[in-house]
N, C-alpha and C. Protein backbone atom coordinates (compact mmCIF):
# COMPACT_ATOMS: atom_id res chain seq x y z
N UNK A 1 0.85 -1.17 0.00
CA UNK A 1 0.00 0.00 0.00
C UNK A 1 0.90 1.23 0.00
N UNK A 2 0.57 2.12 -1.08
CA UNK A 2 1.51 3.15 -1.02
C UNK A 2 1.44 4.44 0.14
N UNK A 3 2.16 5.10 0.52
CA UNK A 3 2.23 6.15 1.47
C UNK A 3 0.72 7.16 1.42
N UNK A 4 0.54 7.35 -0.16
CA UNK A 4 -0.45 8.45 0.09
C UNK A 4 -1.89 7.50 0.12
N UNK A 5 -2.06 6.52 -0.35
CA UNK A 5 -3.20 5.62 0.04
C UNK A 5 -3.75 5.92 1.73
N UNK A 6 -2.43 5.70 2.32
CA UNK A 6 -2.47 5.57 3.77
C UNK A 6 -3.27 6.65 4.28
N UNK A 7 -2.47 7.96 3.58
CA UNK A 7 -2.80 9.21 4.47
C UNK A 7 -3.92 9.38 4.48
N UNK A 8 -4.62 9.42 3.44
CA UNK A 8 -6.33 9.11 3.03
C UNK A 8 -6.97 8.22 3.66
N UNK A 9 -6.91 7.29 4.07
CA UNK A 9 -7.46 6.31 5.18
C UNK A 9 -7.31 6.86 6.83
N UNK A 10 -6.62 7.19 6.72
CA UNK A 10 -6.12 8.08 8.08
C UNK A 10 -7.26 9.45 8.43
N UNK A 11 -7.32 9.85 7.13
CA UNK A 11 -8.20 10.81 7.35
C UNK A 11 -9.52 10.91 7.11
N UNK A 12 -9.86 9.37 6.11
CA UNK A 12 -11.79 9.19 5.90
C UNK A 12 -11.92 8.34 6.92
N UNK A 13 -11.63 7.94 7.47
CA UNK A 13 -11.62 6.09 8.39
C UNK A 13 -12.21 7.16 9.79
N UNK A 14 -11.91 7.87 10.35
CA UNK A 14 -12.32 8.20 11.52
C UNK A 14 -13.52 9.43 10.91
N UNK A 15 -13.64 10.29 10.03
CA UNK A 15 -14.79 10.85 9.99
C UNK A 15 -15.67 9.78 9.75
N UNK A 16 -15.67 8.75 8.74
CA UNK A 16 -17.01 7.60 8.57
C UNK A 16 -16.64 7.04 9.43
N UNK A 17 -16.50 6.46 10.80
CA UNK A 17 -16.73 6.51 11.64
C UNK A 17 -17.21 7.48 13.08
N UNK A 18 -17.04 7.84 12.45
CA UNK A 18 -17.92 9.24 13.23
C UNK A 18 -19.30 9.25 12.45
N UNK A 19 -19.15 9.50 11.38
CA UNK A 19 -20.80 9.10 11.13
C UNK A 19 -21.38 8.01 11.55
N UNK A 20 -21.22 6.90 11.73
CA UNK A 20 -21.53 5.52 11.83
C UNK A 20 -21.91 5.69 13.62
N UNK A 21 -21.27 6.77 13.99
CA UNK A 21 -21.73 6.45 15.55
C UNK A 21 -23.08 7.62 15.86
N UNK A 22 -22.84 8.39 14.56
CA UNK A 22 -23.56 9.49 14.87
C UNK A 22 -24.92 9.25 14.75
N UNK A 23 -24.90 7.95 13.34
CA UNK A 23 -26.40 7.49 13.10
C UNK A 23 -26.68 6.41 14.16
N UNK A 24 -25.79 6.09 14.65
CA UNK A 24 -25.95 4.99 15.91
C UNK A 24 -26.83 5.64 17.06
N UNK A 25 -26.62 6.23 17.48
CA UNK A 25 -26.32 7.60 18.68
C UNK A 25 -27.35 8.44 18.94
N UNK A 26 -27.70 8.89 17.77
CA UNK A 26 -28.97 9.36 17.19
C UNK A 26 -30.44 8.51 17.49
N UNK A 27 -29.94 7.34 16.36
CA UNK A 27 -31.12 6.50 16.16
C UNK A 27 -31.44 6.04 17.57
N UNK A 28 -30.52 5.09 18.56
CA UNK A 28 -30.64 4.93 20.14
C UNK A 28 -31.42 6.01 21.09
N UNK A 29 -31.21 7.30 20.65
CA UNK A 29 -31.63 8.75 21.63
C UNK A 29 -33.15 8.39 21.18
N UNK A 30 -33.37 8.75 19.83
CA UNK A 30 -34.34 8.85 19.55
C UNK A 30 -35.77 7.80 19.97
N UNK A 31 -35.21 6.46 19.63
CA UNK A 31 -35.78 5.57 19.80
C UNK A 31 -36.46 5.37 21.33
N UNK A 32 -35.56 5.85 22.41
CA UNK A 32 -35.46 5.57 23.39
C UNK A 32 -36.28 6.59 24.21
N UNK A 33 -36.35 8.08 23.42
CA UNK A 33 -37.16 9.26 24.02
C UNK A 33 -38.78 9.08 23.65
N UNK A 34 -38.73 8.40 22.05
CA UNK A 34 -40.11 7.89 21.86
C UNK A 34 -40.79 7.09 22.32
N UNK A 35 -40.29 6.25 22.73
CA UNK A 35 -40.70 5.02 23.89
C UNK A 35 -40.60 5.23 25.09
N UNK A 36 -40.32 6.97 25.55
CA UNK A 36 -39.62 6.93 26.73
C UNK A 36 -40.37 6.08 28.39
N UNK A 37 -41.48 5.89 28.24
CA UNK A 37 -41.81 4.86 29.20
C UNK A 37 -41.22 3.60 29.22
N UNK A 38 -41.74 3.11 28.08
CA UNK A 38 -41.39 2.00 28.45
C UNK A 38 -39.76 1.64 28.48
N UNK A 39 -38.83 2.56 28.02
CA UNK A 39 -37.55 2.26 28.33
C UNK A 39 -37.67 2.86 30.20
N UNK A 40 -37.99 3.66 30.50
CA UNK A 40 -37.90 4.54 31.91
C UNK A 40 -38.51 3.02 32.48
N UNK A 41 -39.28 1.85 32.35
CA UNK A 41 -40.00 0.66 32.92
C UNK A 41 -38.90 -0.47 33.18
N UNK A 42 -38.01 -0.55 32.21
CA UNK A 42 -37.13 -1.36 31.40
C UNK A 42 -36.36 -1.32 32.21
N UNK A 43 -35.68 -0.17 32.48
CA UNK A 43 -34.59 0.36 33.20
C UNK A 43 -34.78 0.21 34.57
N UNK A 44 -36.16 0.48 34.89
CA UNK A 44 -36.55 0.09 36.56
C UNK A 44 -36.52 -1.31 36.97
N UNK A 45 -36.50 -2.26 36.12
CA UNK A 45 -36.69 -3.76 36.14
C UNK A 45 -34.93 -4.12 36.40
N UNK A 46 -34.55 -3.17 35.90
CA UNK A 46 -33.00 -3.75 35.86
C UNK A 46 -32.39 -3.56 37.54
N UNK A 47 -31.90 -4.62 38.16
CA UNK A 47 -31.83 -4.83 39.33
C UNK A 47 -30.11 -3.68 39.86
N UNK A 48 -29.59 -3.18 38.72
CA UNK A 48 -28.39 -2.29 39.36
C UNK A 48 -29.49 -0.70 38.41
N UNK A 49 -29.97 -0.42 38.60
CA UNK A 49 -30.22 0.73 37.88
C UNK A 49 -31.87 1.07 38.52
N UNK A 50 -32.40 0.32 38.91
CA UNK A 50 -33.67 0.78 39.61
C UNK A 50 -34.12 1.94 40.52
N UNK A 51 -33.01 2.07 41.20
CA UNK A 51 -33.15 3.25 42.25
C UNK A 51 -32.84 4.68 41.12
N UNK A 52 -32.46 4.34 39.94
CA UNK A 52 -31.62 5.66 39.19
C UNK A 52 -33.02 5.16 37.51
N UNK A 53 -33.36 4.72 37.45
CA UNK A 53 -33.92 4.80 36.36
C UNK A 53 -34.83 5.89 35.47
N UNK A 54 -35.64 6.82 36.77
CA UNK A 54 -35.88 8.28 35.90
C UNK A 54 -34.47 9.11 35.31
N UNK A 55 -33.45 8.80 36.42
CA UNK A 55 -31.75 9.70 35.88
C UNK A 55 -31.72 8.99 34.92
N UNK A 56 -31.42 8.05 34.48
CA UNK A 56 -30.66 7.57 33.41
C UNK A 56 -31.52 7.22 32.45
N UNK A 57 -32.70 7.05 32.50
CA UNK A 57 -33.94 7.17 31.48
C UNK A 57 -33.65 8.59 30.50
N UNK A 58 -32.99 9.72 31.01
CA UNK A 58 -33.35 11.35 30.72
C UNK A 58 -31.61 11.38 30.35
N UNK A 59 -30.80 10.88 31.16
CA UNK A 59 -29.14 10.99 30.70
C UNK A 59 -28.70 10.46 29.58
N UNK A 60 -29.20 9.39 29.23
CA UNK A 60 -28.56 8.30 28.19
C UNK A 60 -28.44 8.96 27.13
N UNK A 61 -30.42 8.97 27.03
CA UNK A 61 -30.39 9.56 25.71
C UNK A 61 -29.73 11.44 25.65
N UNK A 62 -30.03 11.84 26.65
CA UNK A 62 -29.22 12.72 26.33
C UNK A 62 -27.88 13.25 25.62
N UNK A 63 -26.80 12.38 26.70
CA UNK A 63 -25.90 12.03 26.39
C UNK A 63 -25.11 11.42 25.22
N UNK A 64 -26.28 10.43 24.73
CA UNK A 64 -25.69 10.18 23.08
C UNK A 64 -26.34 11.24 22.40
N UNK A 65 -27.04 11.94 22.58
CA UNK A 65 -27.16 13.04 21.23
C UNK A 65 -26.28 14.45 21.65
N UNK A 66 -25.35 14.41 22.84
CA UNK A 66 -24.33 15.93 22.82
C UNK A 66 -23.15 14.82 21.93
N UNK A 67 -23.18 13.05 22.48
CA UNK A 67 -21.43 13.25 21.98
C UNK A 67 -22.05 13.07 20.55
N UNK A 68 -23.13 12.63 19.85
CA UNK A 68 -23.15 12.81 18.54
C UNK A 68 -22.81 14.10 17.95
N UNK A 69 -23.56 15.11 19.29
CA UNK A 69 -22.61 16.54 18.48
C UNK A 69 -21.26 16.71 18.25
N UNK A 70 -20.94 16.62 19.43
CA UNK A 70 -19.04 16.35 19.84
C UNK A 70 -18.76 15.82 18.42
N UNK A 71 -19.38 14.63 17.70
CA UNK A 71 -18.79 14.12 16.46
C UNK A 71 -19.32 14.84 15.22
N UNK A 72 -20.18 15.77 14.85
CA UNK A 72 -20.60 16.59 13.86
C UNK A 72 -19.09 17.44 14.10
N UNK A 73 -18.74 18.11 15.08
CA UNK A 73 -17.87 19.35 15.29
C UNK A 73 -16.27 18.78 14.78
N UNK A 74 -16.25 18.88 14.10
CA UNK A 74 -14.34 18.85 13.36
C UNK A 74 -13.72 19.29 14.94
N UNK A 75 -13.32 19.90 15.44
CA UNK A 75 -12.36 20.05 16.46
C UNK A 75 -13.26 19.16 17.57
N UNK A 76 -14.44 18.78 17.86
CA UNK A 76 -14.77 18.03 19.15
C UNK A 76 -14.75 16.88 18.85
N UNK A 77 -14.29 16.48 17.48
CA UNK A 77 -14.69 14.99 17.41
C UNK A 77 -13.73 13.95 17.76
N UNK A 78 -12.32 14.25 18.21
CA UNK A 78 -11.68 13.37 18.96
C UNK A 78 -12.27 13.03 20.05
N UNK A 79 -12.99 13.96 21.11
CA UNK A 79 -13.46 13.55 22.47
C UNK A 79 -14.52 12.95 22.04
N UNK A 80 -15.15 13.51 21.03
CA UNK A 80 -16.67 12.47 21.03
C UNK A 80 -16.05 11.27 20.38
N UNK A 81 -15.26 10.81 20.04
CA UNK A 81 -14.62 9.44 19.72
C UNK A 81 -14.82 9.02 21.41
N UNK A 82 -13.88 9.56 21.12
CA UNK A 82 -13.61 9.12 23.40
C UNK A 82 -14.97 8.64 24.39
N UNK A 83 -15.69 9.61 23.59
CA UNK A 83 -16.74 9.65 24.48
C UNK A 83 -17.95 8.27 24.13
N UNK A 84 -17.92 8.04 22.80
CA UNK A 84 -18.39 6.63 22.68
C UNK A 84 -17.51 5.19 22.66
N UNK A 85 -16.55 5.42 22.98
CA UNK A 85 -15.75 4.12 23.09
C UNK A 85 -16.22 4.00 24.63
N UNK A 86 -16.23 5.18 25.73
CA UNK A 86 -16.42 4.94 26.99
C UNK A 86 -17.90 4.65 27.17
N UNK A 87 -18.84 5.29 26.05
CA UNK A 87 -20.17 4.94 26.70
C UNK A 87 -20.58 3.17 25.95
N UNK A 88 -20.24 2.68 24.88
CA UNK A 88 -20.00 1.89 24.28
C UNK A 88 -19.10 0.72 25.25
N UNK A 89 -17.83 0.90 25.97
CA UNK A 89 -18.03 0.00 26.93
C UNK A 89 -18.84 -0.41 28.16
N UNK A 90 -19.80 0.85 28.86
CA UNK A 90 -20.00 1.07 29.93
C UNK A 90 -21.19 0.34 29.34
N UNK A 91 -21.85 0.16 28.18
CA UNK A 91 -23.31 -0.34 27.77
C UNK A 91 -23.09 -2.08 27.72
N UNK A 92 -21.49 -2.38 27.39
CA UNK A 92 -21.43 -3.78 27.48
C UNK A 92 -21.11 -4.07 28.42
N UNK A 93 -20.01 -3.84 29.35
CA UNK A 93 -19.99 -3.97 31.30
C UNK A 93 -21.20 -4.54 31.55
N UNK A 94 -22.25 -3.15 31.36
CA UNK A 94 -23.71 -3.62 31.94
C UNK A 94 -24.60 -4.44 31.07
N UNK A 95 -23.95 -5.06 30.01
CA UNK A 95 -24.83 -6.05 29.57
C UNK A 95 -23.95 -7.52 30.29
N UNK A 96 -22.77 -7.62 30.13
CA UNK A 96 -22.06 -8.83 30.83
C UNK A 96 -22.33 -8.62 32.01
N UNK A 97 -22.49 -8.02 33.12
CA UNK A 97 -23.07 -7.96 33.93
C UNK A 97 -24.44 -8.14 34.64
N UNK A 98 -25.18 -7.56 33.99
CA UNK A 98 -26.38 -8.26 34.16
C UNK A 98 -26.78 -9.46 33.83
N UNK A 99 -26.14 -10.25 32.35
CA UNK A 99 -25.95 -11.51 31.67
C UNK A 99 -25.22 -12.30 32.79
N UNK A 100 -24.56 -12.12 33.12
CA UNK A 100 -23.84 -13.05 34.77
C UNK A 100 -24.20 -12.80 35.89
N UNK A 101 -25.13 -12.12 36.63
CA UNK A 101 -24.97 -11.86 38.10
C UNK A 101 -26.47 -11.34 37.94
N UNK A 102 -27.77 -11.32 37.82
CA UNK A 102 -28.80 -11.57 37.64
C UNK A 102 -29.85 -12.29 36.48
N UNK A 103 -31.09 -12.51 37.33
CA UNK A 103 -31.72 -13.10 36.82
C UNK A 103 -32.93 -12.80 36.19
N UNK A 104 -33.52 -11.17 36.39
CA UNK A 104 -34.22 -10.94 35.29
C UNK A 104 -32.95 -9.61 34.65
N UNK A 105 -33.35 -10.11 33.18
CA UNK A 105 -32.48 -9.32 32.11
C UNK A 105 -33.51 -8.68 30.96
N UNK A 106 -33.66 -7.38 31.66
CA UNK A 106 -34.33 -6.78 31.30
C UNK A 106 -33.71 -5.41 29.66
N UNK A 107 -34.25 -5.73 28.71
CA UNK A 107 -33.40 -5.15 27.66
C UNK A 107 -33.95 -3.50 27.27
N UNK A 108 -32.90 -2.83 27.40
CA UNK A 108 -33.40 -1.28 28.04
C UNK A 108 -33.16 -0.39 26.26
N UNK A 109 -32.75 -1.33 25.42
CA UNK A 109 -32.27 -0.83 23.95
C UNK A 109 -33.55 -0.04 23.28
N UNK A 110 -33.29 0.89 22.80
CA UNK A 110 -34.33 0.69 21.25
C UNK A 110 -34.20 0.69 20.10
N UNK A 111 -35.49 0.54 19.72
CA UNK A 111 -35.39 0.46 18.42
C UNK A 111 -35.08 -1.14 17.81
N UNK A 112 -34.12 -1.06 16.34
CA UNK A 112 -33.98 -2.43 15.98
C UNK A 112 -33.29 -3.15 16.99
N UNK A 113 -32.47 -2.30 17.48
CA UNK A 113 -31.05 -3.34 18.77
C UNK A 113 -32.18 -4.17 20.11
N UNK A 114 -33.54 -3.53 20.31
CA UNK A 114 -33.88 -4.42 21.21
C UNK A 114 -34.00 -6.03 20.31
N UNK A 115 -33.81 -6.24 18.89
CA UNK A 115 -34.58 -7.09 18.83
C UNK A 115 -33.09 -8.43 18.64
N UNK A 116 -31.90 -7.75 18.93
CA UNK A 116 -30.70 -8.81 18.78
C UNK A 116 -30.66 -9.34 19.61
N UNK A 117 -30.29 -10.90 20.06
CA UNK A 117 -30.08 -11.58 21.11
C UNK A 117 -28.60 -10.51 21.84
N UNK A 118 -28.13 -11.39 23.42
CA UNK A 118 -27.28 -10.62 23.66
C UNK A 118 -26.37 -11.14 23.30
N UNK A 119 -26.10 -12.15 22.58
CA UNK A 119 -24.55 -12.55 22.07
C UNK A 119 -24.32 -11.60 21.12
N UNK A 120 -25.17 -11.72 20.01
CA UNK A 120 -25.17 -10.34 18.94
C UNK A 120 -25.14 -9.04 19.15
N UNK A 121 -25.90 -9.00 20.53
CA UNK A 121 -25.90 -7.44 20.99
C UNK A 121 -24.05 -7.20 21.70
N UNK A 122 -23.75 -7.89 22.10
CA UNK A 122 -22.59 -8.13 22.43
C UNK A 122 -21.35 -7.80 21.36
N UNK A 123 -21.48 -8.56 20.14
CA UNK A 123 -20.66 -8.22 18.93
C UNK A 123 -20.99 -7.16 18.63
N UNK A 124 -22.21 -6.64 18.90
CA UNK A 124 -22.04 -5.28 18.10
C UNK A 124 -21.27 -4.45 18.18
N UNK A 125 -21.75 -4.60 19.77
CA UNK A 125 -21.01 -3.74 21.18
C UNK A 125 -19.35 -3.72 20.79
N UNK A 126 -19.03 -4.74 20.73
CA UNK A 126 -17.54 -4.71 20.41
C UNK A 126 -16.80 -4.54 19.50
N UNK A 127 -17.73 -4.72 18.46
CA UNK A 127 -17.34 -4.21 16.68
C UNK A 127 -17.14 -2.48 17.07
N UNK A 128 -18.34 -1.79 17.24
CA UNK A 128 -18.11 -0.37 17.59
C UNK A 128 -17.03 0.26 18.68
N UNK A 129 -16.80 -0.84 19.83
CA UNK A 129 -15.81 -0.32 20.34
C UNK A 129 -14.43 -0.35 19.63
N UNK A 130 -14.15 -1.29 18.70
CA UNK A 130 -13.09 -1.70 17.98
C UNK A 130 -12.85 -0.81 17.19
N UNK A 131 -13.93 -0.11 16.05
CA UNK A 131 -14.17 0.77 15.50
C UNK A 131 -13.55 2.39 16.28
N UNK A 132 -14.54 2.92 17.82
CA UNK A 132 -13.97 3.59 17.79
C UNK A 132 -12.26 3.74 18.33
N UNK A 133 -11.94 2.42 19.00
CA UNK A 133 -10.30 2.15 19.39
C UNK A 133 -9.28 2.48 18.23
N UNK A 134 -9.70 2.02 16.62
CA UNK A 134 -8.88 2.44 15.79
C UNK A 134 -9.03 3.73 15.41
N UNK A 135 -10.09 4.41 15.43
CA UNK A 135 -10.58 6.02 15.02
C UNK A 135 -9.85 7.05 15.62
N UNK A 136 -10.10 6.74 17.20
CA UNK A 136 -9.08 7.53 18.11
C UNK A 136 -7.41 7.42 17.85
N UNK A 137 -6.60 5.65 17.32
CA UNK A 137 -5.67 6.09 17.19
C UNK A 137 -5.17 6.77 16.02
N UNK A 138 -6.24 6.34 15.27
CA UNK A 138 -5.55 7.35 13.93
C UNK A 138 -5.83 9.05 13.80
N UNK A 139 -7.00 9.31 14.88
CA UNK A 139 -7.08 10.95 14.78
C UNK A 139 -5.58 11.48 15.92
N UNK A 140 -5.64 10.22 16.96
CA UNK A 140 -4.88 11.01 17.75
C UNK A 140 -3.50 11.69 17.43
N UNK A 141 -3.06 10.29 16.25
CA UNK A 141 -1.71 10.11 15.64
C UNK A 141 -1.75 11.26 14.52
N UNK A 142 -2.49 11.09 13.85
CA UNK A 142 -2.64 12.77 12.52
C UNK A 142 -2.46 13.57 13.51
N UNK A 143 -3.45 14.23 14.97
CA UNK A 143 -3.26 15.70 15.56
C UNK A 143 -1.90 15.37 16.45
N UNK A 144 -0.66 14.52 16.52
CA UNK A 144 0.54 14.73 16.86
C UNK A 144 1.63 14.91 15.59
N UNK A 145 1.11 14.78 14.16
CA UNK A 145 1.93 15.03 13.66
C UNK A 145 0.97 16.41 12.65
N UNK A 146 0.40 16.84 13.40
CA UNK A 146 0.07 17.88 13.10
C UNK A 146 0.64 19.19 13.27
């Protein structure tokens, strides 16, 4: 692969990925504010999140639609990389977690993702974290030899 091939991958590979989380991110907020009961129900069923389920019913989605901004913004979109690799693990933690150490598993997703088993929901989970693990090193590596 020649040198300038590279540089070009370096520099589309993390914006389409940034889109890819943005329609992710989006579609999840959305899904999740339209249904917002029955995810706010979902979330109460879940045996580590019950006492917090109006907070995090109103945070989540929040939260994925600022770092989707973070990733529209050319200068914020390294942190909003950051910021879905961390919320992107913290969503599989609490799916292996609840998948091992209780017994009702209550699925708090929306949209199409409620309808993946959790092994699949699992790969997804980790395809996107993988995704954004390489995004971050290649923006981080362009803004040091920047």
């Amino acid at each position: 692969m020649d040198m300038e091939r590279f540089k070009n991958i370096r520099n589309w590979l993390p914006f389409t990925v940034s889109l890819l989380f943005i329609l992710l991110f989006v579609y999840a907020a959305i899904s999740k504010l339209v249904d917002y009961e029955n995810f706010r129900v979902q979330l109460g069923q879940s045996p580590l999140l019950t006492a917090y389920a109006h907070l995090v019913a109103w945070a989540v989605p929040a939260l994925e639609l600022i770092i989707a901004g973070m990733l529209f913004i050319p200068k914020l979109r390294l942190w909003g990389l950051y910021a879905c690799f961390t919320m992107m693990v913290m969503f599989t933690a609490y799916i292996v977690i609840i998948l091992n150490f209780t017994d009702n598993i209550p699925c708090s997703c929306g949209g199409v993702l409620e309808d993946l088993g959790w092994t699949e929901h699992i790969v997804f989970n980790v395809f996107f974290i993988l995704l954004g693990v390489f995004s971050i090193f290649l923006s981080d590596n362009q803004l040091k030899k920047a």
